[in-house]
N, C-alpha and C. Protein backbone atom coordinates (compact mmCIF):
# COMPACT_ATOMS: atom_id res chain seq x y z
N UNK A 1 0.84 -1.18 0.00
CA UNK A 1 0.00 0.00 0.00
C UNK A 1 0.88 1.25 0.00
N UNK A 2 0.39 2.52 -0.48
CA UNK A 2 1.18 3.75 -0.20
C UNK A 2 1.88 3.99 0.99
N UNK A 3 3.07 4.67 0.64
CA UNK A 3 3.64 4.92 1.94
C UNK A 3 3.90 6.45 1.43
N UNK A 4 3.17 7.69 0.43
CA UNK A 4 3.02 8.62 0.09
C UNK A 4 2.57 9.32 1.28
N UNK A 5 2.83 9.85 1.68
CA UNK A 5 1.96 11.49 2.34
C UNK A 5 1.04 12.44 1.93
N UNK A 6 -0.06 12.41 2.71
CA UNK A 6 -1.24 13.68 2.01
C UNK A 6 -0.36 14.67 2.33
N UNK A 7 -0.67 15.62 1.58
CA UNK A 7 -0.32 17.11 1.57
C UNK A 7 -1.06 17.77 2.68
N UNK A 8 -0.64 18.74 3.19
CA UNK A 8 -0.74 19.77 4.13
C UNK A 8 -2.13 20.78 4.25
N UNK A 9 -3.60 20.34 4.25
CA UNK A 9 -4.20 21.43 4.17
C UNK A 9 -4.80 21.89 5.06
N UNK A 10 -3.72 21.81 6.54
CA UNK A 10 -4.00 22.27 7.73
C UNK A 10 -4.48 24.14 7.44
N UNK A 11 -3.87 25.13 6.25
CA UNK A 11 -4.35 26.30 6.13
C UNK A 11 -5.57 26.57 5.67
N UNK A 12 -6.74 25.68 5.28
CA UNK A 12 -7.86 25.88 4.55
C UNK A 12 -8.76 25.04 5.21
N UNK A 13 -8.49 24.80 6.89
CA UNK A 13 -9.10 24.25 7.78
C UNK A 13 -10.86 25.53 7.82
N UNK A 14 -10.52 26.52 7.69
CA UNK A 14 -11.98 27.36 7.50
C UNK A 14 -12.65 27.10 6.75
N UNK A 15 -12.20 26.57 5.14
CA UNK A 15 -13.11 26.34 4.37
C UNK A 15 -13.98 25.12 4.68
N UNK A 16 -15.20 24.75 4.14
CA UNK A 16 -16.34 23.97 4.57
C UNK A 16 -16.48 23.23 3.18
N UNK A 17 -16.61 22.24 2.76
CA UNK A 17 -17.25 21.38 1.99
C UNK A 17 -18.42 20.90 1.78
N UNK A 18 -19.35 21.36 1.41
CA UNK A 18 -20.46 20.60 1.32
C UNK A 18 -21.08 19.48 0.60
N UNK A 19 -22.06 18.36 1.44
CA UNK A 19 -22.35 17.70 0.24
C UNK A 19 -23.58 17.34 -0.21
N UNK A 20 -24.90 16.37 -0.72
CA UNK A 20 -25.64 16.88 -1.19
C UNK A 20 -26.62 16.89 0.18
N UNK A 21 -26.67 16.44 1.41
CA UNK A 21 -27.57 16.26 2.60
C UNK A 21 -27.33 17.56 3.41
N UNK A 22 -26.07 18.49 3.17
CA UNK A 22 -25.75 19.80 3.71
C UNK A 22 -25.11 20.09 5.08
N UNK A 23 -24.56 18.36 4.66
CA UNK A 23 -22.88 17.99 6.28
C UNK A 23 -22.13 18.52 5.38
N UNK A 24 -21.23 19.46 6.30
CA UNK A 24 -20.31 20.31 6.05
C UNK A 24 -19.24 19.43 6.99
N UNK A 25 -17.90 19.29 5.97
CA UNK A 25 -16.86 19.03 6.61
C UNK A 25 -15.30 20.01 6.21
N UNK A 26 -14.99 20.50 7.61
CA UNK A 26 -13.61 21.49 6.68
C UNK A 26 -12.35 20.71 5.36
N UNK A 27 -12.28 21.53 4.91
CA UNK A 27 -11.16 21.35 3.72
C UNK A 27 -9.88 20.43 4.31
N UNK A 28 -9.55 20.89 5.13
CA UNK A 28 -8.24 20.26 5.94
C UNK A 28 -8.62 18.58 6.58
N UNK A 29 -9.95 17.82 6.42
CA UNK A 29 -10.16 16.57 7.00
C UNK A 29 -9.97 15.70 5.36
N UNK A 30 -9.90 14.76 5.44
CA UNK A 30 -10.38 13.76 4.14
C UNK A 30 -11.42 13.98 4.24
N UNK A 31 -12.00 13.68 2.93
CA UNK A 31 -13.20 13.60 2.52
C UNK A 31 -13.15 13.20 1.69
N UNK A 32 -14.41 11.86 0.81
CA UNK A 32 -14.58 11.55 -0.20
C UNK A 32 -15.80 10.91 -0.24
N UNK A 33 -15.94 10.82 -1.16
CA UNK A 33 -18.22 10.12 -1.73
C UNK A 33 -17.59 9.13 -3.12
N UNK A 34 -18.11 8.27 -2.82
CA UNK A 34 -17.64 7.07 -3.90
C UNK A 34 -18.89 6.30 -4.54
N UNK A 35 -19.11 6.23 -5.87
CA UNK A 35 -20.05 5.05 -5.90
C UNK A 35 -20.00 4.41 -7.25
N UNK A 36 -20.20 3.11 -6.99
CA UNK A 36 -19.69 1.80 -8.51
C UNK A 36 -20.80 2.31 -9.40
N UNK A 37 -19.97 2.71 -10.43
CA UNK A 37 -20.72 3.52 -11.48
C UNK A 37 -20.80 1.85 -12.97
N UNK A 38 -20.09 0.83 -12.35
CA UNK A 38 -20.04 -0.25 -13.77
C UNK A 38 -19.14 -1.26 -12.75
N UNK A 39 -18.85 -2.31 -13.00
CA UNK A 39 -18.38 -3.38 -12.73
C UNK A 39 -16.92 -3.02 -12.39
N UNK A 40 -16.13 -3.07 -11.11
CA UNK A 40 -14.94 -2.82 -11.12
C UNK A 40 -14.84 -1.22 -11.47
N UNK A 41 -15.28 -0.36 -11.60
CA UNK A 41 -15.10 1.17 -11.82
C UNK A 41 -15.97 1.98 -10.72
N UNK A 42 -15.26 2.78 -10.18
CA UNK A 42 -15.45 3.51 -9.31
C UNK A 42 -15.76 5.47 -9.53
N UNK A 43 -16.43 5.97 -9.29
CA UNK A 43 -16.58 7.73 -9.18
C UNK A 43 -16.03 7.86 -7.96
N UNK A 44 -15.10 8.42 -7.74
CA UNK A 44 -14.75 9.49 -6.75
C UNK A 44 -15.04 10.68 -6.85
N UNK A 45 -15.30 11.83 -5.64
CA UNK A 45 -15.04 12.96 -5.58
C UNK A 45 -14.67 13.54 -4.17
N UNK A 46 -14.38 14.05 -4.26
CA UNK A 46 -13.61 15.05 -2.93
C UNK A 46 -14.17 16.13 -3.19
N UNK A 47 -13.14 17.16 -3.55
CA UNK A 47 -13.33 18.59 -4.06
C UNK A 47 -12.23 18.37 -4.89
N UNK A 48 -12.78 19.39 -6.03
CA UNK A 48 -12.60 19.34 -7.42
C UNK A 48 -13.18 18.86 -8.50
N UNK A 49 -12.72 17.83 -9.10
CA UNK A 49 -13.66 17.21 -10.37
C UNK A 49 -13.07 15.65 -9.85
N UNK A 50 -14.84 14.89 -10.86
CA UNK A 50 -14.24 13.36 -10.52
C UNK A 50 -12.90 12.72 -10.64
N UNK A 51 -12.99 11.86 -10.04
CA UNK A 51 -11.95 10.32 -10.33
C UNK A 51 -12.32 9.23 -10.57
N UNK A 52 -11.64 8.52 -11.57
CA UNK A 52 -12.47 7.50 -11.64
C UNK A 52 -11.48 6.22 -10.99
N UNK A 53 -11.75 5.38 -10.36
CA UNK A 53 -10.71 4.48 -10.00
C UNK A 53 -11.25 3.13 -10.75
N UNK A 54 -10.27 2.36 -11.75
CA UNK A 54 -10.99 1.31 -12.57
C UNK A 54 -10.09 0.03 -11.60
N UNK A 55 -10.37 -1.04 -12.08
CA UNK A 55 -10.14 -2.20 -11.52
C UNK A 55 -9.74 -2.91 -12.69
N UNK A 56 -8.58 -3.86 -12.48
CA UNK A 56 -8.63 -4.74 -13.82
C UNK A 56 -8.15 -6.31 -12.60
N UNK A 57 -7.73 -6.98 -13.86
CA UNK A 57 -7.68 -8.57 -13.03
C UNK A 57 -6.21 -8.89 -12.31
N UNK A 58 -6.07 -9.43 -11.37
CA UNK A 58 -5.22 -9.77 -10.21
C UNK A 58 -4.93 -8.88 -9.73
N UNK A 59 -5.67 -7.69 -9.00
CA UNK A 59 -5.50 -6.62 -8.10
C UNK A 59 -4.60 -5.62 -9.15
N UNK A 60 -4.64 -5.63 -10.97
CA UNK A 60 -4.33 -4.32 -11.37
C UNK A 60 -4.96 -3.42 -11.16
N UNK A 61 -4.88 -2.25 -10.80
CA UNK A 61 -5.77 -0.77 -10.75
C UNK A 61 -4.93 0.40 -11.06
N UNK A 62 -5.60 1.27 -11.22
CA UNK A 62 -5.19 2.59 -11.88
C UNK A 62 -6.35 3.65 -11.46
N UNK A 63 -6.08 4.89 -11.47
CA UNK A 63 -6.73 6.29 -11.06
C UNK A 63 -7.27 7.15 -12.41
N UNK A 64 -7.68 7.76 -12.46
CA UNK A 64 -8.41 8.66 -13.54
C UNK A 64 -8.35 9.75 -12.91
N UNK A 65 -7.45 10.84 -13.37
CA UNK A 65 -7.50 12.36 -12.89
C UNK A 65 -7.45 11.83 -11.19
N UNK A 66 -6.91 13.01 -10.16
CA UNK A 66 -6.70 13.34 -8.75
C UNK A 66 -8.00 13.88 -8.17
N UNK A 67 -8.52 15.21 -8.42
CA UNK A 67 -9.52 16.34 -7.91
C UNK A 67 -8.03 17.04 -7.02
N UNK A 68 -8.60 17.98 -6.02
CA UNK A 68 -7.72 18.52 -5.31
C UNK A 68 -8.04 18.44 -3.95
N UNK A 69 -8.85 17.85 -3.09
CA UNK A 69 -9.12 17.55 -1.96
C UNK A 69 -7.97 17.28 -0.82
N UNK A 70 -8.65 17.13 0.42
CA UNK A 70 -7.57 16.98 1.41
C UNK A 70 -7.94 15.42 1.33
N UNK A 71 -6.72 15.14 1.66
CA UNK A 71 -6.56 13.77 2.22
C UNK A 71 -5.92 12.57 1.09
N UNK A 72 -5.45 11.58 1.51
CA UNK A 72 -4.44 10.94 0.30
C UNK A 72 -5.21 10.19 -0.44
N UNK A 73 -5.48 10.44 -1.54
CA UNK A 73 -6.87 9.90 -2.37
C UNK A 73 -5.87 8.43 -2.39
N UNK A 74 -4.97 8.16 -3.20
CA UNK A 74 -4.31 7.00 -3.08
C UNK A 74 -4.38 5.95 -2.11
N UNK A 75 -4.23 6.30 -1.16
CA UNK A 75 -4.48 5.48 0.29
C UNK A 75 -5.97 5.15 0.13
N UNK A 76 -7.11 5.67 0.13
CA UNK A 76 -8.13 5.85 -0.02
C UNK A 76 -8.46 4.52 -1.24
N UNK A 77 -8.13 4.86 -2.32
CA UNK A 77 -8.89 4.28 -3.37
C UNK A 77 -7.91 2.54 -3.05
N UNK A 78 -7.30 2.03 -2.52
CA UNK A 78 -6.20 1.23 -2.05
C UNK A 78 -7.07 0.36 -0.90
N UNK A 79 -7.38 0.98 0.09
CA UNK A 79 -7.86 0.65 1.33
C UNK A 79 -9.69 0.47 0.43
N UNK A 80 -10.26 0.87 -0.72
CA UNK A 80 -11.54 0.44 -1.25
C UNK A 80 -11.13 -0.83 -1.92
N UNK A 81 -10.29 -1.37 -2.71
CA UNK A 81 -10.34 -2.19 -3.17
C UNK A 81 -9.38 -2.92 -2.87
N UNK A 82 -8.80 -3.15 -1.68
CA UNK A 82 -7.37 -3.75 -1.12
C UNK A 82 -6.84 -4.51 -2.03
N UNK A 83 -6.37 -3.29 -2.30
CA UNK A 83 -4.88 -3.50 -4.06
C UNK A 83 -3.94 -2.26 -4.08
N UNK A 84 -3.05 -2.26 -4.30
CA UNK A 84 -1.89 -1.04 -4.71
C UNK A 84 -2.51 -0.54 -5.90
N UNK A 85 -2.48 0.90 -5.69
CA UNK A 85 -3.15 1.83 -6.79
C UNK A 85 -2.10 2.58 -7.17
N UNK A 86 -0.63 2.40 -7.95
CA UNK A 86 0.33 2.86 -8.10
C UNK A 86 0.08 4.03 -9.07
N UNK A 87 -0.80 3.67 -9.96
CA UNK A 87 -0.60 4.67 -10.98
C UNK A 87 -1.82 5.72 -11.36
N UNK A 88 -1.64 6.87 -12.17
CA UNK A 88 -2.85 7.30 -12.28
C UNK A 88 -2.53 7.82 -13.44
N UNK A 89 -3.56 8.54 -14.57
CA UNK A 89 -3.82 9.18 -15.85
C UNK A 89 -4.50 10.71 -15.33
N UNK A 90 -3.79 11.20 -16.28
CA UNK A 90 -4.72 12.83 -16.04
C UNK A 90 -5.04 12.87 -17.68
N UNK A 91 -6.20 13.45 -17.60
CA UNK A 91 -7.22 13.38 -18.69
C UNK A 91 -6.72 14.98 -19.41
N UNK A 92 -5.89 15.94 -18.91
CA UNK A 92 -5.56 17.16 -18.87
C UNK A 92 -4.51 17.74 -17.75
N UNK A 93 -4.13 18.98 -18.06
CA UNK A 93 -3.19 19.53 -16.97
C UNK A 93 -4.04 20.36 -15.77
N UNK A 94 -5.48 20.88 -16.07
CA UNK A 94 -6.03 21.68 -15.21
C UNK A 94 -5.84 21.15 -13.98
N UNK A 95 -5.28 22.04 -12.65
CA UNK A 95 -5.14 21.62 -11.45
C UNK A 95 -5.89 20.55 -10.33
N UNK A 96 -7.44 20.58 -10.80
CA UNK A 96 -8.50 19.99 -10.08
C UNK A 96 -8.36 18.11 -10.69
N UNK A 97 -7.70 18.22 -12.09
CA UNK A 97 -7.28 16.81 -12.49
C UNK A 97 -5.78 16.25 -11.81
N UNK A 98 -4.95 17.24 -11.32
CA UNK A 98 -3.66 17.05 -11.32
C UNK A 98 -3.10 17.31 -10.33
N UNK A 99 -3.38 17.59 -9.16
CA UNK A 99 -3.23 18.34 -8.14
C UNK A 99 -2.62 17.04 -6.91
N UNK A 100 -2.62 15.57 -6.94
CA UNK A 100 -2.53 14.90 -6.31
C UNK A 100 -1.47 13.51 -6.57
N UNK A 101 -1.24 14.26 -7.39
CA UNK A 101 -0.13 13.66 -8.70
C UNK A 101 1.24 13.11 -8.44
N UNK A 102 1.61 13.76 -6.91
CA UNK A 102 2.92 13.44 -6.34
C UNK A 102 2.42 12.34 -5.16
N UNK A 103 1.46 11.72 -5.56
CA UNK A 103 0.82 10.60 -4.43
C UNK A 103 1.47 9.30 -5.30
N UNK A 104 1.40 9.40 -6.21
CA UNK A 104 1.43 8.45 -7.23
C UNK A 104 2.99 7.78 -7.52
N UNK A 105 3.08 6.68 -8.23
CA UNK A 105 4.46 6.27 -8.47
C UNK A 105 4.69 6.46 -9.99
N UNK A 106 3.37 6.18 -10.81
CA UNK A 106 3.79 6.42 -12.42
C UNK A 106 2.40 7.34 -12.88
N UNK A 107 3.04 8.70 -13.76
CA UNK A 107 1.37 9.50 -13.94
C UNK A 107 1.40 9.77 -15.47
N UNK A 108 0.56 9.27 -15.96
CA UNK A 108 0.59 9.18 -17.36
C UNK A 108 -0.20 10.90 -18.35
N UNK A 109 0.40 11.12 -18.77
CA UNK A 109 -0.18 12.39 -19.71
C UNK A 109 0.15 12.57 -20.56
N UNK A 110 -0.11 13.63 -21.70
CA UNK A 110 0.31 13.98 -23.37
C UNK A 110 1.40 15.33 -22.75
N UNK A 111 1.89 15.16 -23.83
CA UNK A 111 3.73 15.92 -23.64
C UNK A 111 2.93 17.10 -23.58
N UNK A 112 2.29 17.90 -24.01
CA UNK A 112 1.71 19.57 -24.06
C UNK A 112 1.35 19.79 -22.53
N UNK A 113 1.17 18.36 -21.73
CA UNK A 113 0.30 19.06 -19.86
C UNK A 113 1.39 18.65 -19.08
N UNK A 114 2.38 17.81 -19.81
CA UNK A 114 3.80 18.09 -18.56
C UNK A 114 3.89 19.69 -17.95
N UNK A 115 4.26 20.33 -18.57
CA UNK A 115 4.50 21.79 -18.43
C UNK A 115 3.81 22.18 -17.50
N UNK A 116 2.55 22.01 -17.47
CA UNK A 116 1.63 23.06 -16.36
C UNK A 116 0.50 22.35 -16.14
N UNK A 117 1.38 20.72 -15.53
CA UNK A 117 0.47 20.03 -15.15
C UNK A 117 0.60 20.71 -13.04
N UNK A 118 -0.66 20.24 -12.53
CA UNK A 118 0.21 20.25 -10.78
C UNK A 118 0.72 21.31 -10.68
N UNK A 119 0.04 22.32 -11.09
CA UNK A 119 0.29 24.35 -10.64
C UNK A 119 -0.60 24.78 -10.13
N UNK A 120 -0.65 25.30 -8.46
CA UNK A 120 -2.41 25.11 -8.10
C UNK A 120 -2.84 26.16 -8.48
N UNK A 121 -3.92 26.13 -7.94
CA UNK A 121 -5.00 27.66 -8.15
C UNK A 121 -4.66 28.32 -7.35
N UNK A 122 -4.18 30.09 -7.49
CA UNK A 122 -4.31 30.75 -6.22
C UNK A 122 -4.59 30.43 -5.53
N UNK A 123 -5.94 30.09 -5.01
CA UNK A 123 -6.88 30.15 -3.97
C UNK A 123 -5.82 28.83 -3.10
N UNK A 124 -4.76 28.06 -3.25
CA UNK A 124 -4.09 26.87 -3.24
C UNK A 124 -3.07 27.64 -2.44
N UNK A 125 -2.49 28.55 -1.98
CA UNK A 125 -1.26 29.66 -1.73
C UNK A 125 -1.39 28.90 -0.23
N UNK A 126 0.19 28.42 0.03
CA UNK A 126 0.55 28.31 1.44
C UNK A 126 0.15 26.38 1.27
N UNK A 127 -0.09 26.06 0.64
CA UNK A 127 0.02 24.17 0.24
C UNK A 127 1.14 23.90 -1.26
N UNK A 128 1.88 23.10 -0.62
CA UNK A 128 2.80 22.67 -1.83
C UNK A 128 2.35 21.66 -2.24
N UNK A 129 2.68 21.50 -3.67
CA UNK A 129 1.83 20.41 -4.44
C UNK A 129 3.33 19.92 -5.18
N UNK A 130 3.81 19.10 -4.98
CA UNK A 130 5.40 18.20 -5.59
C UNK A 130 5.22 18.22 -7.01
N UNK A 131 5.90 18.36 -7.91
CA UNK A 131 6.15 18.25 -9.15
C UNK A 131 6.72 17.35 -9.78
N UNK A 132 7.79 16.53 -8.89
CA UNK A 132 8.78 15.73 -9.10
C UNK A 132 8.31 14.53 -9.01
N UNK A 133 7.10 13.85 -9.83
CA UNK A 133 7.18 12.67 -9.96
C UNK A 133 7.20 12.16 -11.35
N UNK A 134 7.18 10.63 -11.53
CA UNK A 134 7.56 10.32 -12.64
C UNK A 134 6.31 10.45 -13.75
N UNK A 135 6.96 10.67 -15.20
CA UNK A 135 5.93 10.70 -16.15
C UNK A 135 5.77 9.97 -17.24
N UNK A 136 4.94 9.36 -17.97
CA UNK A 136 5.45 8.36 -18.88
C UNK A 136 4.17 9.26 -20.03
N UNK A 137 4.86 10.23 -21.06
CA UNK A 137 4.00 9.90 -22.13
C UNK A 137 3.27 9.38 -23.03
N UNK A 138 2.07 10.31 -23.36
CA UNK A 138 1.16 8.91 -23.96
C UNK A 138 0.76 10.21 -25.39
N UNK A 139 0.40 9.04 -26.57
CA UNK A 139 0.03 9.72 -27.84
C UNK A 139 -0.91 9.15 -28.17
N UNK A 140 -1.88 9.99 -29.02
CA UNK A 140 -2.89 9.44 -29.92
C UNK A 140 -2.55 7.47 -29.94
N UNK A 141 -3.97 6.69 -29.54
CA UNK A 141 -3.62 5.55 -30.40
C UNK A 141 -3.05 4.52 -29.61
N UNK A 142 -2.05 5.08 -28.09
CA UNK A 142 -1.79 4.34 -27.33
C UNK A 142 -2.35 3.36 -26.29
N UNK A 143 -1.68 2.40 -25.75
CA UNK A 143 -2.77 1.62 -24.94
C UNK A 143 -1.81 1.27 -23.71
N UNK A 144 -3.11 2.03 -22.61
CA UNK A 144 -2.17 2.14 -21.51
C UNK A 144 -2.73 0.90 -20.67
N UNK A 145 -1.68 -0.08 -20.49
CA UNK A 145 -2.20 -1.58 -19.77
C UNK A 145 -2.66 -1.59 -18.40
N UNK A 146 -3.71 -2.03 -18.39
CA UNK A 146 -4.59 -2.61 -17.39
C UNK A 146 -5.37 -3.75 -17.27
N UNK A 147 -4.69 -4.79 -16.81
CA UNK A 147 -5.00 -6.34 -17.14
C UNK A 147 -6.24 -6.35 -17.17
N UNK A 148 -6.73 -6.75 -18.48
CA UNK A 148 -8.24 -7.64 -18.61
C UNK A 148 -8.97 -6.19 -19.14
N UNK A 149 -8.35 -4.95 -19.19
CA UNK A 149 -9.29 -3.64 -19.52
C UNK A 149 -8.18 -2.55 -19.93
N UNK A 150 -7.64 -3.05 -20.96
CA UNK A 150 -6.38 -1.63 -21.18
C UNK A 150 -7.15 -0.53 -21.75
N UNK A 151 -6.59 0.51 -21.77
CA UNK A 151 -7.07 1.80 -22.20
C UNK A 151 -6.63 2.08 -23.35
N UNK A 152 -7.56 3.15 -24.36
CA UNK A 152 -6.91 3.42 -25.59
C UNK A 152 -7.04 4.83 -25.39
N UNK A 153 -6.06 5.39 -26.07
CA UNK A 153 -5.89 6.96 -25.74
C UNK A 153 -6.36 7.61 -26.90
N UNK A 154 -7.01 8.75 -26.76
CA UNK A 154 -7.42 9.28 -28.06
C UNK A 154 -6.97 11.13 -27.54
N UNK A 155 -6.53 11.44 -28.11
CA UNK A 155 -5.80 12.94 -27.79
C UNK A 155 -7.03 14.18 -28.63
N UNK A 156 -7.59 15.03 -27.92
CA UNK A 156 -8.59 15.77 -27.77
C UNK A 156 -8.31 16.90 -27.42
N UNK A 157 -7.19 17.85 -27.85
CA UNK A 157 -7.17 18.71 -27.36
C UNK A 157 -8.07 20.47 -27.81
N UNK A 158 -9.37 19.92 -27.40
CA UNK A 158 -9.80 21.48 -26.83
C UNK A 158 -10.33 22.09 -25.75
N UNK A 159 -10.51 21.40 -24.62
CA UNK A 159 -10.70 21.72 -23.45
C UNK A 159 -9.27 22.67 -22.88
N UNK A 160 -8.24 21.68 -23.07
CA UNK A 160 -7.03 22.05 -22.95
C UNK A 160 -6.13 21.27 -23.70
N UNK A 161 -4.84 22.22 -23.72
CA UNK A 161 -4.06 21.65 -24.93
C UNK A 161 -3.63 20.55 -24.81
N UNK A 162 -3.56 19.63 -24.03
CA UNK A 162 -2.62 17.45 -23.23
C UNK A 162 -4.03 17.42 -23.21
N UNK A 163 -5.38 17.47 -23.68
CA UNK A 163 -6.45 16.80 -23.35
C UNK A 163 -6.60 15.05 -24.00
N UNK A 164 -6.74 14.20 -23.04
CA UNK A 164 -7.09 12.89 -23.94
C UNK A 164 -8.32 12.52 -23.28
N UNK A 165 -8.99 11.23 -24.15
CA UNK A 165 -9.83 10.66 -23.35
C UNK A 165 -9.39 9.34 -23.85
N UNK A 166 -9.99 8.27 -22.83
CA UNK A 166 -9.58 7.03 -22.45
C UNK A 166 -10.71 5.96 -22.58
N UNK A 167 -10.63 4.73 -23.95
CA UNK A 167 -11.78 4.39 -24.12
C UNK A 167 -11.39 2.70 -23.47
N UNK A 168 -12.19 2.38 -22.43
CA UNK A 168 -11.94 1.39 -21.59
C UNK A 168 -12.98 0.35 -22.62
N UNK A 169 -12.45 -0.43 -23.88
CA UNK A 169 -13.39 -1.53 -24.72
C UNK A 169 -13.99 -1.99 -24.14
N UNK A 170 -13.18 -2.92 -22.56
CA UNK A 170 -13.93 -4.07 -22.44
C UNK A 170 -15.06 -3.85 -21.49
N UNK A 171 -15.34 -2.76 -20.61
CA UNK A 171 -16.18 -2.05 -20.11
C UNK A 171 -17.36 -0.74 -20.62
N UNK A 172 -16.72 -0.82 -22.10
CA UNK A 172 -17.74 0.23 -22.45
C UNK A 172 -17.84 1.62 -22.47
N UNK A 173 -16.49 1.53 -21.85
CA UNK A 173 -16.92 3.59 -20.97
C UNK A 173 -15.64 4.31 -21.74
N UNK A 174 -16.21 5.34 -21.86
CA UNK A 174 -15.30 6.62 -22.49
C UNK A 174 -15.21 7.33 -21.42
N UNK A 175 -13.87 7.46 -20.92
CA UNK A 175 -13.59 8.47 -20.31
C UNK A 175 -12.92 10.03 -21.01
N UNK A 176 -13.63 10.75 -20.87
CA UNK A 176 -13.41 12.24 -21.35
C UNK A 176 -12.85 13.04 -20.76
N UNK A 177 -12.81 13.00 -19.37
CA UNK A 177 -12.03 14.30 -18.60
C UNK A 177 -13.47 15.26 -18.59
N UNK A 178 -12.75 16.54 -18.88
CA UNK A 178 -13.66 18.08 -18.82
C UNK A 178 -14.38 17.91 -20.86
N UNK A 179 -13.67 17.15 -21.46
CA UNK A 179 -14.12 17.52 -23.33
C UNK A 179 -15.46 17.49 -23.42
N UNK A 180 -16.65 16.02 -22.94
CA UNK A 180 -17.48 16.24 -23.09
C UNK A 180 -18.41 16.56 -21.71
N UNK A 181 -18.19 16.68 -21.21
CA UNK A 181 -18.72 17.04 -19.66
C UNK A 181 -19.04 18.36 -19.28
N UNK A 182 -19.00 19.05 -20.45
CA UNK A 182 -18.96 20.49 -20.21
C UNK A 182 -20.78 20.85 -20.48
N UNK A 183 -21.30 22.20 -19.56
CA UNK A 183 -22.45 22.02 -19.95
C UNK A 183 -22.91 22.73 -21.42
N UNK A 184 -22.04 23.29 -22.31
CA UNK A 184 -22.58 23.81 -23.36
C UNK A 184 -21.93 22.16 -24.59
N UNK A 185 -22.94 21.81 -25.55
CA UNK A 185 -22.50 21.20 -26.68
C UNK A 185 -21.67 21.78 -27.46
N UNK A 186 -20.87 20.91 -27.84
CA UNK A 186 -19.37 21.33 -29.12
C UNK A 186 -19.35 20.06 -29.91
N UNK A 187 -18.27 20.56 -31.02
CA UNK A 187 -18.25 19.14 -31.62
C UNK A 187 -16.56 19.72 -31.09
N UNK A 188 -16.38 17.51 -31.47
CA UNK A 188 -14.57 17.44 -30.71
C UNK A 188 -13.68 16.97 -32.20
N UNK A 189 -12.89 17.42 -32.24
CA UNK A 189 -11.99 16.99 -33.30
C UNK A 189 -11.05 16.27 -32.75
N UNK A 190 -11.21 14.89 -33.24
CA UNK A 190 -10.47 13.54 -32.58
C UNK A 190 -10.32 12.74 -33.62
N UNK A 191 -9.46 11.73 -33.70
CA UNK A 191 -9.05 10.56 -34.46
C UNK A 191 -10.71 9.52 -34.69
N UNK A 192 -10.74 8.82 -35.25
CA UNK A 192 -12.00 8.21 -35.32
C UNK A 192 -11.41 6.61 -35.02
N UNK A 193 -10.14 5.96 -34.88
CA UNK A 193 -9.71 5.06 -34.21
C UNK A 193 -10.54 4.29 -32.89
N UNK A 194 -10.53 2.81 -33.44
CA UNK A 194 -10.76 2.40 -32.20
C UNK A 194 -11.09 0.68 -32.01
């Protein structure tokens, strides 16, 4: 299991979290709401934007985007499915995907969100967020292994410029990040691969 450290958000102990019953818990506790959205796949949220935690066969697993919440999502998604959750994918560089990124041992992204992946938001001032972990690029077309459910990468960048989404075959699910999740309709200019 992790032997990572949550980050520090003993300074944003004022802020309050709410969730949909209107228990308020401060910023500085863990917090998370989980629920099996498909077989072996998980929704997380904290604060920020989802996670998805997938499952594959003999205790492989992997993360989908961070959020930015207190508390060590890693440990967390580890202690749900008692398995090592070494690795994770960011769907983009925006902070609320990337922010948890130095929990991790391998974090997969498109070469354009290295740069200004894990840069917080102002509102973030007085919490350090590590930069220094490892990265393994991914391109159009690639398939990032996850026994019994690998991922295919399809590179999408207009949300933001490293945008991919992640089409899990043997489960069915497209993961998008922020591309289609947004509330106004667009069309996406993407590879038609698959």
């Amino acid at each position: 299991m992790s032997e990572k450290k949550p980050f520090d958000f003993s300074c944003k102990s004022n802020i309050l979290l709410e969730d949909e019953e209107g228990n308020r818990t401060p910023m500085s506790e863990p917090y998370y709401r989980v629920k099996e959205i498909a077989p072996k796949t998980w929704q997380i949220l904290s604060d920020g934007d989802f996670s998805y935690l997938l499952e594959g066969e003999d205790g492989d697993a992997i993360l989908i985007d961070s959020g930015y919440g207190a508390g060590n999502i890693r440990e967390y998604c580890e202690q749900l499915i008692g398995h090592p959750v070494p690795r994770i994918i960011n769907t983009h560089h925006h902070f609320d995907h990337t922010a948890l990124d130095g929990l991790f041992d391998l974090v997969y992204m498109a070469a354009e969100s290295v740069p200004l992946a894990t840069i917080p938001f102002p509102s973030f001032e007085g919490i350090r967020f590590p930069r220094n972990y490892t990265v393994q690029i991914v391109e159009d077309g690639d398939i990032i292994p996850l026994k019994g459910r690998d991922l295919l990468v399809f590179k999408a960048p207009d949300h933001a410029v490293g945008s991919i989404m992640l089409l899990d075959k043997a489960g069915r699910i497209l993961f998008a990040g922020d591309e289609l999740g947004m509330p106004f309709g667009k069309p996406i200019n993407t590879t038609q691969r698959a």
